[in-house]
Protein backbone atom coordinates (compact mmCIF):
# COMPACT_ATOMS: atom_id res chain seq x y z
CA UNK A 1 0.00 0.00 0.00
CA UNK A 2 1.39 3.08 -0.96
CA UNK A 3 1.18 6.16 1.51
CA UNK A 4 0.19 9.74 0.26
CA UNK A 5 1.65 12.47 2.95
CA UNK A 6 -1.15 15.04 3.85
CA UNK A 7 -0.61 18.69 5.28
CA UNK A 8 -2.84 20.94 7.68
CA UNK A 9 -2.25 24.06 8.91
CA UNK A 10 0.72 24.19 10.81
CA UNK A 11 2.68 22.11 8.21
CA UNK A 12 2.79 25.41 6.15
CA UNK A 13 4.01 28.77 6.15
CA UNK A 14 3.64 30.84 2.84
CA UNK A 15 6.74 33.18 2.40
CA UNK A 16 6.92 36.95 1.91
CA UNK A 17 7.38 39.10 -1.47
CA UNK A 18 9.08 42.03 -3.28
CA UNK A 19 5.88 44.63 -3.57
CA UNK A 20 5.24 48.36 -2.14
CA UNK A 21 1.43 47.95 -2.14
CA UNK A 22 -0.07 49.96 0.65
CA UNK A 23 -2.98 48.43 3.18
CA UNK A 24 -6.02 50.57 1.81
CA UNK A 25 -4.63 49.10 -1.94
CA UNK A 26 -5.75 45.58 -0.42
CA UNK A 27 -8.83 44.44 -1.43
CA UNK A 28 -10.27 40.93 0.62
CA UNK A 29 -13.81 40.77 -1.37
CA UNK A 30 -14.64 37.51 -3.14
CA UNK A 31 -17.43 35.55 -5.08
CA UNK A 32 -18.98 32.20 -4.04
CA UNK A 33 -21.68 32.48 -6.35
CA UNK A 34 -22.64 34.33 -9.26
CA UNK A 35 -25.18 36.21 -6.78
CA UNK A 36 -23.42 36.22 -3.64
CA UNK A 37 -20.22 39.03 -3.52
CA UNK A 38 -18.47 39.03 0.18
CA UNK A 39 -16.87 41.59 1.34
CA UNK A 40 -15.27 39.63 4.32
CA UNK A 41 -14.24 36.21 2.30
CA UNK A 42 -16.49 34.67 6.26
CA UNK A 43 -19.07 32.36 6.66
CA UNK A 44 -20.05 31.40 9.78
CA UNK A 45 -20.90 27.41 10.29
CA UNK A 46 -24.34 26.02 10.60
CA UNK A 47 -23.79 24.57 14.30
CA UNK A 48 -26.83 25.37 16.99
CA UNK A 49 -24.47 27.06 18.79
CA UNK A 50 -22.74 29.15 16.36
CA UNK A 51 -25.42 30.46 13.61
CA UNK A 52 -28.95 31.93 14.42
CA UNK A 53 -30.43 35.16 13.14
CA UNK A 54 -28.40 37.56 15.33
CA UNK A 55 -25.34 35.87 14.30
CA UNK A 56 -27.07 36.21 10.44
CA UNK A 57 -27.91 39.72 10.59
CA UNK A 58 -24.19 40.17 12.76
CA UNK A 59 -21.84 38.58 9.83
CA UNK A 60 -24.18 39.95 6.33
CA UNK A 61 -23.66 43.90 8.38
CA UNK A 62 -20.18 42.92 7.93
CA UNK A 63 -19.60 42.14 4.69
CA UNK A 64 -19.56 38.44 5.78
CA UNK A 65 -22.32 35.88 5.13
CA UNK A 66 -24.44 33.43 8.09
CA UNK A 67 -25.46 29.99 7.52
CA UNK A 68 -28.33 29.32 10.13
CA UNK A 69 -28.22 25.83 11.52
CA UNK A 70 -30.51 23.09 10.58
CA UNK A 71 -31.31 21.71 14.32
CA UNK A 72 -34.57 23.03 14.72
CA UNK A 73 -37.49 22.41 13.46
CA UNK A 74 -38.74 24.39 9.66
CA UNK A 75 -41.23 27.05 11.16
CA UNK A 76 -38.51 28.50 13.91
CA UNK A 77 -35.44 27.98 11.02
CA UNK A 78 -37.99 30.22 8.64
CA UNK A 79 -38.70 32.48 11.19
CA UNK A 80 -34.89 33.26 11.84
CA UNK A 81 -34.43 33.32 8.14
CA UNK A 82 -36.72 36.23 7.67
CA UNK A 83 -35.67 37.77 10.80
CA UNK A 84 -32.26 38.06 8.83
CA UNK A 85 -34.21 39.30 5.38
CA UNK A 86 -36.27 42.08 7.53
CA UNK A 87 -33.62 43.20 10.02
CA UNK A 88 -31.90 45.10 7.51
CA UNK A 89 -33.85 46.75 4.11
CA UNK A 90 -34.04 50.86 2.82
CA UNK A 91 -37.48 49.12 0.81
CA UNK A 92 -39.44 47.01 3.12
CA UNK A 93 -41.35 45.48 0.40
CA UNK A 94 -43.44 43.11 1.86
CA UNK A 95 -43.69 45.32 5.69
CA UNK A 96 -46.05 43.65 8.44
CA UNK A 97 -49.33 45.33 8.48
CA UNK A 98 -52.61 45.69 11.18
CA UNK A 99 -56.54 46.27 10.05
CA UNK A 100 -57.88 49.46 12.42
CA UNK A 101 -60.44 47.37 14.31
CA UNK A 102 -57.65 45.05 16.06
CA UNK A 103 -57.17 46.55 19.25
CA UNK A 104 -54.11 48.51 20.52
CA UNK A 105 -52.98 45.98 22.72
CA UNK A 106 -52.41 43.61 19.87
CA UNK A 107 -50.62 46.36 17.65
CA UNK A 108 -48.05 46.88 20.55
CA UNK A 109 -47.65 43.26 21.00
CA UNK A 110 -46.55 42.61 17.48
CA UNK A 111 -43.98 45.51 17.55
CA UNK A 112 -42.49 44.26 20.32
CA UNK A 113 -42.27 40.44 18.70
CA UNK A 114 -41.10 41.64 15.80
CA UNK A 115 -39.02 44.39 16.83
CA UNK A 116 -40.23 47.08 15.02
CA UNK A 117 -41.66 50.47 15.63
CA UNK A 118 -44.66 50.79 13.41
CA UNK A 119 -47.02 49.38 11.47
CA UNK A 120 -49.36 50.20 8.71
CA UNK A 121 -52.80 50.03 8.75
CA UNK A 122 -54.73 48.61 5.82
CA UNK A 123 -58.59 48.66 5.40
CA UNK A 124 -59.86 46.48 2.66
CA UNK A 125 -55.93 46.90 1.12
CA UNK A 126 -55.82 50.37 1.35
CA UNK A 127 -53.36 52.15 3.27
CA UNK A 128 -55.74 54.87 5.55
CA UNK A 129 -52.95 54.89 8.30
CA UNK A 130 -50.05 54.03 10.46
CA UNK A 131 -49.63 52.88 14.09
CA UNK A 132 -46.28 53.77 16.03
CA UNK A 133 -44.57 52.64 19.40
CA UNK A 134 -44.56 56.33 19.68
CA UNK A 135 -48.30 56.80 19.37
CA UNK A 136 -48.97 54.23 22.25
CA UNK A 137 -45.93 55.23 24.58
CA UNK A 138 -48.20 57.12 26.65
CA UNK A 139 -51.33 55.43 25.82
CA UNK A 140 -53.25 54.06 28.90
CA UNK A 141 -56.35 52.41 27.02
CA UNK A 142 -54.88 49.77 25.22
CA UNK A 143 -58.32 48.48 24.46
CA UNK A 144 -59.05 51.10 22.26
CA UNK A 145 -58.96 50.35 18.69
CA UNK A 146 -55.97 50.88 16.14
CA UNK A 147 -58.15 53.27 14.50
CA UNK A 148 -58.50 55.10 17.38
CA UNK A 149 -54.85 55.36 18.22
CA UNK A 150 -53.39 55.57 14.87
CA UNK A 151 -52.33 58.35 12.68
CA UNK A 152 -53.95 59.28 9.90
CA UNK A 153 -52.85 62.55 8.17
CA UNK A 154 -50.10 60.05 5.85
CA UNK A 155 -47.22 61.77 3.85
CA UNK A 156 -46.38 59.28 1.14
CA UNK A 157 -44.51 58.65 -1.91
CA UNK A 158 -44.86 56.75 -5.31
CA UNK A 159 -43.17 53.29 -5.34
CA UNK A 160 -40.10 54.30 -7.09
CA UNK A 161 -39.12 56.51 -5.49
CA UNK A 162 -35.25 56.13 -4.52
CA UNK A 163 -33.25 56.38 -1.20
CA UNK A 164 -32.03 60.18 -2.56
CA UNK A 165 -35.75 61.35 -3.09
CA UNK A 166 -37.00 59.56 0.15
CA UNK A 167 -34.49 60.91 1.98
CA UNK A 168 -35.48 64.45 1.41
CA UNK A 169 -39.36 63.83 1.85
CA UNK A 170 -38.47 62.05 5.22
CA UNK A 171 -36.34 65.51 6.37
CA UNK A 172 -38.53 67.90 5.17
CA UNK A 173 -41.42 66.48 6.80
CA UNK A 174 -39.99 65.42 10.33
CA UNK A 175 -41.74 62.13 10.12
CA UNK A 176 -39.85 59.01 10.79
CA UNK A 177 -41.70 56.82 8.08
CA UNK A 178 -42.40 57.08 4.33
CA UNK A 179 -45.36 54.85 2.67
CA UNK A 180 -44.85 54.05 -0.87
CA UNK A 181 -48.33 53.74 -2.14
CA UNK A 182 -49.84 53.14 -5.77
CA UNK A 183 -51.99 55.48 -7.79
CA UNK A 184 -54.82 52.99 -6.21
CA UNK A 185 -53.53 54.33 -2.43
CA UNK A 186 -52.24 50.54 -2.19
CA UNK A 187 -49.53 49.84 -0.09
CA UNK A 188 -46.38 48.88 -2.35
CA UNK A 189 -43.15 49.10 0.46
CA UNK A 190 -42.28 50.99 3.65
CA UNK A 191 -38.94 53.03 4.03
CA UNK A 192 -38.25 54.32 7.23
CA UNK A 193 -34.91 56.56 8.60
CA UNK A 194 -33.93 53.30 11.27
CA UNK A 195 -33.28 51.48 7.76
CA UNK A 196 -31.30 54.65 6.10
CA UNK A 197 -29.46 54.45 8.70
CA UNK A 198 -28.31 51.09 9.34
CA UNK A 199 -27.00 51.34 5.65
CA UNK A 200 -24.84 54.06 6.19
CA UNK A 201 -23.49 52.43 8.85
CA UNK A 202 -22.71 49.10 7.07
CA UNK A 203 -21.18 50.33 3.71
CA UNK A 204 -20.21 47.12 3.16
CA UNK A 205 -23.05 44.55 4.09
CA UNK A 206 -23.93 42.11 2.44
CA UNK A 207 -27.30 43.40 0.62
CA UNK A 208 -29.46 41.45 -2.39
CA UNK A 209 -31.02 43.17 -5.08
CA UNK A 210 -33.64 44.49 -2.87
CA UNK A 211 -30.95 45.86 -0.24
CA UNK A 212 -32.18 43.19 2.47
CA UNK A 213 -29.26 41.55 4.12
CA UNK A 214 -28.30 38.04 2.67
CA UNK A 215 -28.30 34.87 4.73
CA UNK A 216 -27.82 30.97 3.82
CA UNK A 217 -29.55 28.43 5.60
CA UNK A 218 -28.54 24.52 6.35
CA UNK A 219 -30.82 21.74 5.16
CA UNK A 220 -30.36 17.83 4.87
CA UNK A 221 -30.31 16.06 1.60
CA UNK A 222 -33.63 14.63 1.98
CA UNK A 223 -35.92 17.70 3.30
CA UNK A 224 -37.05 19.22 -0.06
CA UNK A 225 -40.87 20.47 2.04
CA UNK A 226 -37.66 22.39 3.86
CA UNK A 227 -36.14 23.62 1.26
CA UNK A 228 -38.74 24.51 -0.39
CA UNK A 229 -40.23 27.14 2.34
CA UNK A 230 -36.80 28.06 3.25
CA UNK A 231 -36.69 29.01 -0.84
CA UNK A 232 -40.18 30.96 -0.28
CA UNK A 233 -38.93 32.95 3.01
CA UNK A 234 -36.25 34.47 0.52
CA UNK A 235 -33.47 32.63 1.73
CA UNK A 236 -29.68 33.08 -0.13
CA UNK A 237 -28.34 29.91 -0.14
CA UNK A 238 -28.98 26.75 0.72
CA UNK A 239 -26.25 24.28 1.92
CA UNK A 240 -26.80 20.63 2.01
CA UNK A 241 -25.51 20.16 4.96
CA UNK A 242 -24.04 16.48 6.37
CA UNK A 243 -20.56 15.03 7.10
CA UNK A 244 -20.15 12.73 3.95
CA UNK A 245 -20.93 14.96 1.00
CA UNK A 246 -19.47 12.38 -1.72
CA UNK A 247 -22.31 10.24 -1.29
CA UNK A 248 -25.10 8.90 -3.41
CA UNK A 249 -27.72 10.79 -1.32
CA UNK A 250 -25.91 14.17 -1.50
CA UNK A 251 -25.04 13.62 -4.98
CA UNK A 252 -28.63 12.85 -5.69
CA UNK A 253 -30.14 15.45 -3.72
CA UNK A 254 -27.59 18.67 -5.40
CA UNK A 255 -29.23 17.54 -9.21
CA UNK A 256 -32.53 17.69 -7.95
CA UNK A 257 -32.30 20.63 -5.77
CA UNK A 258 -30.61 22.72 -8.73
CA UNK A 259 -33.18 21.34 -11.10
CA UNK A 260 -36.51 22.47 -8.58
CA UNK A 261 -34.96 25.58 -7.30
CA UNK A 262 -34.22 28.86 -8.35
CA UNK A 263 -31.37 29.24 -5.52
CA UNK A 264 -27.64 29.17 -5.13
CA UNK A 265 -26.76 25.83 -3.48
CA UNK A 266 -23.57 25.04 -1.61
CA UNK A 267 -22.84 21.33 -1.54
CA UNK A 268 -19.90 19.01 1.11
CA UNK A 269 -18.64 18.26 3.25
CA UNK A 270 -15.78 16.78 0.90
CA UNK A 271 -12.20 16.67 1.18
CA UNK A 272 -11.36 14.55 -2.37
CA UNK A 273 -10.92 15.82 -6.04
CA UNK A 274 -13.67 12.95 -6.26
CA UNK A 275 -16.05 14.48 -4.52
CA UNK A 276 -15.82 17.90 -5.97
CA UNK A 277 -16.01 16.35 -9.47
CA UNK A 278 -19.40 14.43 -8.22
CA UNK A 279 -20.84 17.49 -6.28
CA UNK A 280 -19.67 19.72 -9.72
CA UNK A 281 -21.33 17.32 -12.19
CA UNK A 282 -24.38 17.37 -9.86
CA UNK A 283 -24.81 21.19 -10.00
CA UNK A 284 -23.40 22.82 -6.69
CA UNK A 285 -21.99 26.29 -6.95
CA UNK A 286 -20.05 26.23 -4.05
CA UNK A 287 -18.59 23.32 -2.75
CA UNK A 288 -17.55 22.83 1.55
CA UNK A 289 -14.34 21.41 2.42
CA UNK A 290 -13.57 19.57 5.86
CA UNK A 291 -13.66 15.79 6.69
CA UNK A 292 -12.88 16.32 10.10
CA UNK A 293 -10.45 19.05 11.01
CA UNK A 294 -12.87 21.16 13.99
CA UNK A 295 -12.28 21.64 17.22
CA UNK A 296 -15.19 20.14 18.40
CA UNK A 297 -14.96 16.84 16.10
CA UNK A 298 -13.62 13.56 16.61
CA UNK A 299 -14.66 11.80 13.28
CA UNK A 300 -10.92 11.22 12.94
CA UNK A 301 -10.07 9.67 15.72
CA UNK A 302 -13.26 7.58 15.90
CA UNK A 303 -13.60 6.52 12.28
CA UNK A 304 -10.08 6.88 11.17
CA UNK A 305 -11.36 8.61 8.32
CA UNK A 306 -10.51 12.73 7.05
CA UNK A 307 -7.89 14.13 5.22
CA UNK A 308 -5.44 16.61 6.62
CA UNK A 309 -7.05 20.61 6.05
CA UNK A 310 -4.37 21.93 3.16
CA UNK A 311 -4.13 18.97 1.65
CA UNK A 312 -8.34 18.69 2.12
CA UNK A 313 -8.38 22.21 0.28
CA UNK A 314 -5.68 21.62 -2.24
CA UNK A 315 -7.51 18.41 -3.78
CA UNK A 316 -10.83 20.17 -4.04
CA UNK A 317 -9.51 23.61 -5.72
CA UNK A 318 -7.67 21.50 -8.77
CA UNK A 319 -11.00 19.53 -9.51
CA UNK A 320 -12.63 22.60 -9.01
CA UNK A 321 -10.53 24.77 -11.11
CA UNK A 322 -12.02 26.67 -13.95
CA UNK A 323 -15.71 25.41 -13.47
CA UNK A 324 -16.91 28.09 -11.83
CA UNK A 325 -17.70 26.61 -8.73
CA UNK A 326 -16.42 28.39 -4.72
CA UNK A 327 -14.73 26.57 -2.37
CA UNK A 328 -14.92 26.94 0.95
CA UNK A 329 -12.62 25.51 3.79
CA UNK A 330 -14.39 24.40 6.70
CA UNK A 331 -13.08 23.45 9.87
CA UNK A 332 -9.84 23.55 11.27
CA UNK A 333 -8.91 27.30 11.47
CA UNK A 334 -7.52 28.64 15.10
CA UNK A 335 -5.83 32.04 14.08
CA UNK A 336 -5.79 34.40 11.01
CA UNK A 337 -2.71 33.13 9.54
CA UNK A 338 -4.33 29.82 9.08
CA UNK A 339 -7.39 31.91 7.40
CA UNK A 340 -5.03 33.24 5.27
CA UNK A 341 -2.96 29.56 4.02
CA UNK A 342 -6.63 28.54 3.26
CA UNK A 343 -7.43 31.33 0.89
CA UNK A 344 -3.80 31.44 -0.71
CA UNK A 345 -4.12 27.55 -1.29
CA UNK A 346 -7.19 28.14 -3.57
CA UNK A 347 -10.12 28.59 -1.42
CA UNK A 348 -12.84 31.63 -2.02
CA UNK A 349 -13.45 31.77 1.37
CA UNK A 350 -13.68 30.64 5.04
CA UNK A 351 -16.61 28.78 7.23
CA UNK A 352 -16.22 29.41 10.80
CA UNK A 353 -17.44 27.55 14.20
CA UNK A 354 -15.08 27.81 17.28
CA UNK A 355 -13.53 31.18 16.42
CA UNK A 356 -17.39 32.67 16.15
CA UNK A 357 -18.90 30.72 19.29
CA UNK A 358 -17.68 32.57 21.51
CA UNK A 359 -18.93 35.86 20.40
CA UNK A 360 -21.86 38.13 21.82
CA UNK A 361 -24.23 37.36 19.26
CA UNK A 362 -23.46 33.42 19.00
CA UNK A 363 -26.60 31.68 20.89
CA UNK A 364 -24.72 29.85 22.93
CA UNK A 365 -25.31 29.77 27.06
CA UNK A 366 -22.66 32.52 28.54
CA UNK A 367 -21.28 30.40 31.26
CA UNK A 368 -18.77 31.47 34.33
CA UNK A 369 -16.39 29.00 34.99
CA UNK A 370 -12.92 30.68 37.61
CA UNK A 371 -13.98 33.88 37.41
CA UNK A 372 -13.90 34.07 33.11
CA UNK A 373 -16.49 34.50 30.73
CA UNK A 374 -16.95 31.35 28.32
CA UNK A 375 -19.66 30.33 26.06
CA UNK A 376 -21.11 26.62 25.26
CA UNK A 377 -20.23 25.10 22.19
CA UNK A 378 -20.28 21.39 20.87
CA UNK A 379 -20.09 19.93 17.54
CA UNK A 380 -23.25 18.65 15.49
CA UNK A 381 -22.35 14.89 16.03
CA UNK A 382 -22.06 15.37 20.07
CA UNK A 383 -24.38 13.35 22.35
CA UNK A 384 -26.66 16.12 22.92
CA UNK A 385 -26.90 17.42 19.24
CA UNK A 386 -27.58 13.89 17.99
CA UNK A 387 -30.51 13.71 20.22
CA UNK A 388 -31.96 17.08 19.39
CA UNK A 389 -33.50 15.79 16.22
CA UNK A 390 -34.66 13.05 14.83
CA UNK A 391 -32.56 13.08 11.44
CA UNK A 392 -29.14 14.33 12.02
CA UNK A 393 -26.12 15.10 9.38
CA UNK A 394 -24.21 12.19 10.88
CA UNK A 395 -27.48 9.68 10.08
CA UNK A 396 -27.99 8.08 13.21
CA UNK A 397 -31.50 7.72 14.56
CA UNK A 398 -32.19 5.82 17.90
CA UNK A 399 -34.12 5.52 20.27
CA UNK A 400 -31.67 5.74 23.47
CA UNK A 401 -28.62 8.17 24.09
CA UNK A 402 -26.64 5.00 24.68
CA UNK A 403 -26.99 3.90 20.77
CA UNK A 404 -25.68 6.68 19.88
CA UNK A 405 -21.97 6.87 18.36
CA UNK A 406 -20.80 10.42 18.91
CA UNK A 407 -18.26 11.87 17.03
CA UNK A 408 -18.09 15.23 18.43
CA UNK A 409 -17.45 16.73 21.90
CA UNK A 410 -19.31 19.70 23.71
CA UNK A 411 -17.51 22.11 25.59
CA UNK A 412 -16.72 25.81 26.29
CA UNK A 413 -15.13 28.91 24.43
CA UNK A 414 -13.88 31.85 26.21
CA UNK A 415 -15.84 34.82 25.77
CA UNK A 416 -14.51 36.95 22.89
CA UNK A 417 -16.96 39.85 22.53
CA UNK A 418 -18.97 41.11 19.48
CA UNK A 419 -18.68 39.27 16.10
CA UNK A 420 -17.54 42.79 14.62
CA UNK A 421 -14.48 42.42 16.81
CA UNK A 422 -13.56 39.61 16.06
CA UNK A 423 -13.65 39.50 12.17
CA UNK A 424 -11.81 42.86 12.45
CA UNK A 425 -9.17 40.98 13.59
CA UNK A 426 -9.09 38.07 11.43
CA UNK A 427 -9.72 40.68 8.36
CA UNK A 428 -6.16 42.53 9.33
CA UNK A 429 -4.55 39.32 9.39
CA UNK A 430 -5.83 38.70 6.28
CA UNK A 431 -5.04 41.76 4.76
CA UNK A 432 -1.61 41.30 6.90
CA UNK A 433 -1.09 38.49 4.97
CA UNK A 434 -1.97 40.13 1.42
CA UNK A 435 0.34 42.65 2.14
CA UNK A 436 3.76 40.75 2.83
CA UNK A 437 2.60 38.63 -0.07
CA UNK A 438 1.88 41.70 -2.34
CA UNK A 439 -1.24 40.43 -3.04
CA UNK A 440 -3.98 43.36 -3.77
CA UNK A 441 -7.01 40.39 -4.44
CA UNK A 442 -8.00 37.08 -3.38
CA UNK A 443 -6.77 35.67 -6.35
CA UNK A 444 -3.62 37.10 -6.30
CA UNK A 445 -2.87 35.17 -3.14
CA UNK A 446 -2.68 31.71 -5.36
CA UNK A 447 0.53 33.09 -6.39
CA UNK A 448 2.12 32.66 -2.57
CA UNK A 449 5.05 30.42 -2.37
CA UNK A 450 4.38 28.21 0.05
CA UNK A 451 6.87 25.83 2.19
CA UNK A 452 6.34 22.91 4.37
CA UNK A 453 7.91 23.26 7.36
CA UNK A 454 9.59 20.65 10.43
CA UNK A 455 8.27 20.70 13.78
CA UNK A 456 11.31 22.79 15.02
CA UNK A 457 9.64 25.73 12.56
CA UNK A 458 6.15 24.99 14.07
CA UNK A 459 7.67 26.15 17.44
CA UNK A 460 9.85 28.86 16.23
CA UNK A 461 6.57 30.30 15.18
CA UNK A 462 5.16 30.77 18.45
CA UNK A 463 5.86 33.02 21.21
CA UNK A 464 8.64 31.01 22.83
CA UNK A 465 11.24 31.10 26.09
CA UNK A 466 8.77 33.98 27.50
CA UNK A 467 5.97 34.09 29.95
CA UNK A 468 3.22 36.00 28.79
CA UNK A 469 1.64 38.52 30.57
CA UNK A 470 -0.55 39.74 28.59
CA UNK A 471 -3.44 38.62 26.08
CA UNK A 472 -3.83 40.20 23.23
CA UNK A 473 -7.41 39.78 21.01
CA UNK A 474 -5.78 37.47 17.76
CA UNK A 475 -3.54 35.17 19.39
CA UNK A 476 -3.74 32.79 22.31
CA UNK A 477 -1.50 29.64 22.90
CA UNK A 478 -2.82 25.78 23.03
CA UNK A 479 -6.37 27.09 20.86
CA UNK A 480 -7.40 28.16 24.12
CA UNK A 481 -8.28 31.56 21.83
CA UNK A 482 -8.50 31.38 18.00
């Protein structure tokens, strides 16, 4: 039997170049589709304690993209879905709406569940008024009707009107809400300041055509009624999610999910030039790399079966070369640098899971644990992820926790603040990276020399015959941070 040797992370380091490009030359945006443009080459992974809608709305304001987890059942994965699509949108086209004989309680009630501060009111689909959290604030008969509450003297505007135009309407008139209605006084979208706003602060989100925030959403190769409402709640992307991805099933399910849907489909998890060739031929547009290199998994250890992360990547980019199709390494990544190999070894972009988890907005529990700050995070083949639903990635169902064959661990992650803070800092190490490689693009990156290196290098590349004394936000030894 021959023996092929396979590299991860730490086996590499690329090596510097001639250039004198400058930092604000550098430019880290990417395509994984032909619809989806990141400006922050990020995803975050479908795990239940790394991706729901506040971690969706958190990485599309950053130019990144969210990939809400599949461990749940279809009305609560929709609802965070369209959380995402609505959190974020100078055109609310579709905005929710009351009639004016509910009663004021109800209105209230509905702004507070969906977090919003006012809603239209439509009588026989005509818009005759709007109802605001400021109109009830001091409100003591919540029993009265909307009608009775709500204002009624509307300034509106025609429903093309763009964000210049509605801009100046909304100024001029002091009002905090614009109503784009038809020549028929029918209500066509909603643009309110809140929404001008949030744009200007996130230049660089991650918008669709309709300037809603994009988010992806996990599904399993067999749960087309899932897809299929996931497809009607205006999701992104949908990423057939499970830990074998060259597999008949998988292979199966791409072709007929490309041939029933008009939506941009990642396919994996893979780590063979196989694989990508079957997942290619199939249909996928993006395809997700990683038999086994996160922190969380032990497929490797209890199967015997992965492939080494660079190597993982390396396979996948030369089947995948010239056919239009993303890759995305998945798994394995502790610090920016390794971010950075990933990307300069052929991959579009980056899927995170332990590096996010322990953010603000991941829904992990916040546990305290010495005095520290940590969050919960396990993989989606641990005991108590297998037993959260029925049909699982990892294809086990039983009836008992003791059938079960894990091969994942749960654990914590220390606390590490807001997701903004931390892709900042994998970004600059990124861009770091670009700039002692004298790489301005993504692409440009392919052109790193890369070397293997001996365990004596591995060390030299740490902090070494010091005692720390103090942490810094990118860099922590034994993965205890990134």
């Amino acid at each position: 039997m021959d023996f092929e040797k396979a590299l991860s992370f730490d086996d590499v380091m690329m090596v510097p170049s001639n250039t004198d490009l400058k930092r604000d030359d550098i430019d880290t945006s990417n395509k994984i589709t032909d619809n989806i443009e990141l400006e922050v080459p990020i995803l975050s992974s479908p795990m239940d304690k790394v991706t729901g809608s506040e971690m969706g709305i958190a990485m599309a304001r950053e130019g990144a993209l969210g990939v809400i987890h599949r461990n749940l059942g279809v009305k609560r994965q929709i609802e965070m879905v369209k959380k995402v699509k609505r959190s974020e949108n100078w055109i609310i086209r579709e905005p929710y709406t009351v009639t004016p004989d509910i009663k004021a309680r109800k209105a209230k009630k509905i702004m507070d569940e969906k977090d919003i501060s006012g809603l239209p009111v439509l009588e026989k689909g005509n818009l005759i008024g709007i109802v605001t959290k400021r109109d009830l604030r001091f409100e003591t008969e919540l029993g009265k009707t909307v009608r009775e509450v709500m204002t009624s003297d509307l300034i509106t505007a025609e429903p093309d009107t763009d964000i210049v135009e509605a801009k100046s309407i909304l100024n001029e008139n002091k009002i905090e809400k614009l109503p784009l209605v038809d020549e028929e006084n029918r209500l066509q979208g909603l643009i309110t300041v809140r929404d001008i706003e949030k744009k200007k602060q996130h230049p660089e989100a991650t918008l669709d055509e309709n300037g809603q925030l994009m988010v992806a959403a996990a599904v399993g190769p067999d749960e087309f009624d899932r897809i299929e409402s996931l497809v009607e709640a205006g999701v992104d992307m949908i990423v057939v999610d499970t830990a074998h991805g060259n597999s008949k099933d998988v292979i199966d399910a791409t072709e007929e999910i490309k041939g029933s849907f008009d939506v941009d489909l990642m396919a994996g998890n893979i780590a063979t030039r196989e694989g990508a060739r079957s997942l290619i031929e199939a249909g996928a547009d993006s395809l997700r790399v990683g038999i086994g290199p996160g922190s969380i998994c032990t497929t490797r250890i209890v199967s015997g079966i992965g492939v080494p992360q660079i190597t993982a990547i390396m396979n996948v980019c030369e089947a995948a070369k010239d056919k239009n199709v993303s890759v995305i390494a998945d798994g394995g990544i502790r610090y920016s640098g390794d971010a950075a190999k990933a990307l300069a070894c052929g991959a579009d972009a980056i899927m995170l899971g332990n590096m996010l988890a322990g953010t603000e907005e991941a829904p992990g529990r916040v546990v305290f644990r010495g005095g520290r700050k940590y969050k919960e995070y396990r993989g989606m083949a641990s005991i108590s992820a297998l037993e959260k639903r029925e049909k699982n990635r990892y294809g086990q169902d039983f009836e008992s926790r003791e059938e079960y064959v894990p091969e994942g661990v749960e654990g914590l992650v220390p606390y590490k603040g807001t997701v903004s803070e931390v892709l900042h800092q994998i970004v600059g190490g990124i861009k770091s990276s670009m700039g002692h490689l004298g790489a301005e693009t993504i692409e440009e990156m392919r052109d790193a020399e890369i070397y293997e290196i001996s365990e004596g290098g591995k060390h030299e590349s740490h902090p070494h015959n010091v005692e720390i004394t103090e942490d810094t936000p990118n860099y922590h030894w034994k993965g205890e941070r990134y």
